[in-house]
Protein backbone atom coordinates (compact mmCIF):
# COMPACT_ATOMS: atom_id res chain seq x y z
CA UNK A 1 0.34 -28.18 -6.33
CA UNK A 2 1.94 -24.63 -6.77
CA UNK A 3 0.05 -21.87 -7.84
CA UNK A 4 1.34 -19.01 -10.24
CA UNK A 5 1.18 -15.10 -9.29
CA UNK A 6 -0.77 -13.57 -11.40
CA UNK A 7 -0.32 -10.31 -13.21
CA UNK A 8 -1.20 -7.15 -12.59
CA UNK A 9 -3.22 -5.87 -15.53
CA UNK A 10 -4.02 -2.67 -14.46
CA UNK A 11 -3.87 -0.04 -17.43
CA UNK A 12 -0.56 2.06 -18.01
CA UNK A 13 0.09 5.31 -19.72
CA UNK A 14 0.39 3.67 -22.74
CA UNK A 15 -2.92 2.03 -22.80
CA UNK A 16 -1.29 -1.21 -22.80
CA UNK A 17 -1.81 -4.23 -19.78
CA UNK A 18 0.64 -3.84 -16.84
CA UNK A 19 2.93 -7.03 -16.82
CA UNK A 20 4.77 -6.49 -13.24
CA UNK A 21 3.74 -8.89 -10.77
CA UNK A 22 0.64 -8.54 -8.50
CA UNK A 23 1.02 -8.08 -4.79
CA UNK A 24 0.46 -11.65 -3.14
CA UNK A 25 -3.24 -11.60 -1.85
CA UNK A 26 -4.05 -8.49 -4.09
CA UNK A 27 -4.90 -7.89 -7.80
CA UNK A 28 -2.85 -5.46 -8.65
CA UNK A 29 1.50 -4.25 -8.22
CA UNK A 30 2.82 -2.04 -5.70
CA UNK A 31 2.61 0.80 -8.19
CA UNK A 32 -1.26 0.41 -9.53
CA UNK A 33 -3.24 -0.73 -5.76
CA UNK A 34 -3.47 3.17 -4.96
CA UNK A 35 -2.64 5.55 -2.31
CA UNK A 36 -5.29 3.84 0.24
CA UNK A 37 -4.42 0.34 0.09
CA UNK A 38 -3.33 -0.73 3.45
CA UNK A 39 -0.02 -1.94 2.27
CA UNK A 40 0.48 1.26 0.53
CA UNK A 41 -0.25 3.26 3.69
CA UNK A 42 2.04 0.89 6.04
CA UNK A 43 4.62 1.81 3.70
CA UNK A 44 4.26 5.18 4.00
CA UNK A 45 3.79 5.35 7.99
CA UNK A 46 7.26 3.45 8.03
CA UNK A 47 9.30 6.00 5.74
CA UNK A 48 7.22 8.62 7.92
CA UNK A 49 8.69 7.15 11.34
CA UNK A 50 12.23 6.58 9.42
CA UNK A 51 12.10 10.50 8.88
CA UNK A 52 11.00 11.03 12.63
CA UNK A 53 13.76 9.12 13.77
CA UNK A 54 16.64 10.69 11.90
CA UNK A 55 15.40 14.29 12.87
CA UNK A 56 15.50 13.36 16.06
CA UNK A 57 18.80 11.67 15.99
CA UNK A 58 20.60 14.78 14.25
CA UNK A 59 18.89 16.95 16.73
CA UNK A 60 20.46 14.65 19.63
CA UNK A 61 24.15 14.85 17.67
């Protein structure tokens, strides 16, 4: 039996129900589950290392 994701919900600017898509295993989108989700903070360790590794590559070049 398939299941259906659910939807995010969380309130937007306008006061009106988010209708994006929640995260699979989460309540909320990728733009309402907050700076400190751990998703949210993988995310931002990755584009962190990305950075690390193009200085480092320019420096090399």
């Amino acid at each position: 039996m398939a299941t259906t994701q659910s939807r995010c919900g969380a309130l937007t600017e306008k006061n009106t129900r988010c209708r994006r898509l929640a995260m699979i295993g989460a309540s909320r989108c990728d733009r309402h589950r907050g700076d400190w989700s751990p998703y949210t903070i993988e995310r931002r360790k990755e584009a962190e290392r990305e950075a690390k590794r193009k200085a480092t590559a320019k420096r090399g070049a």
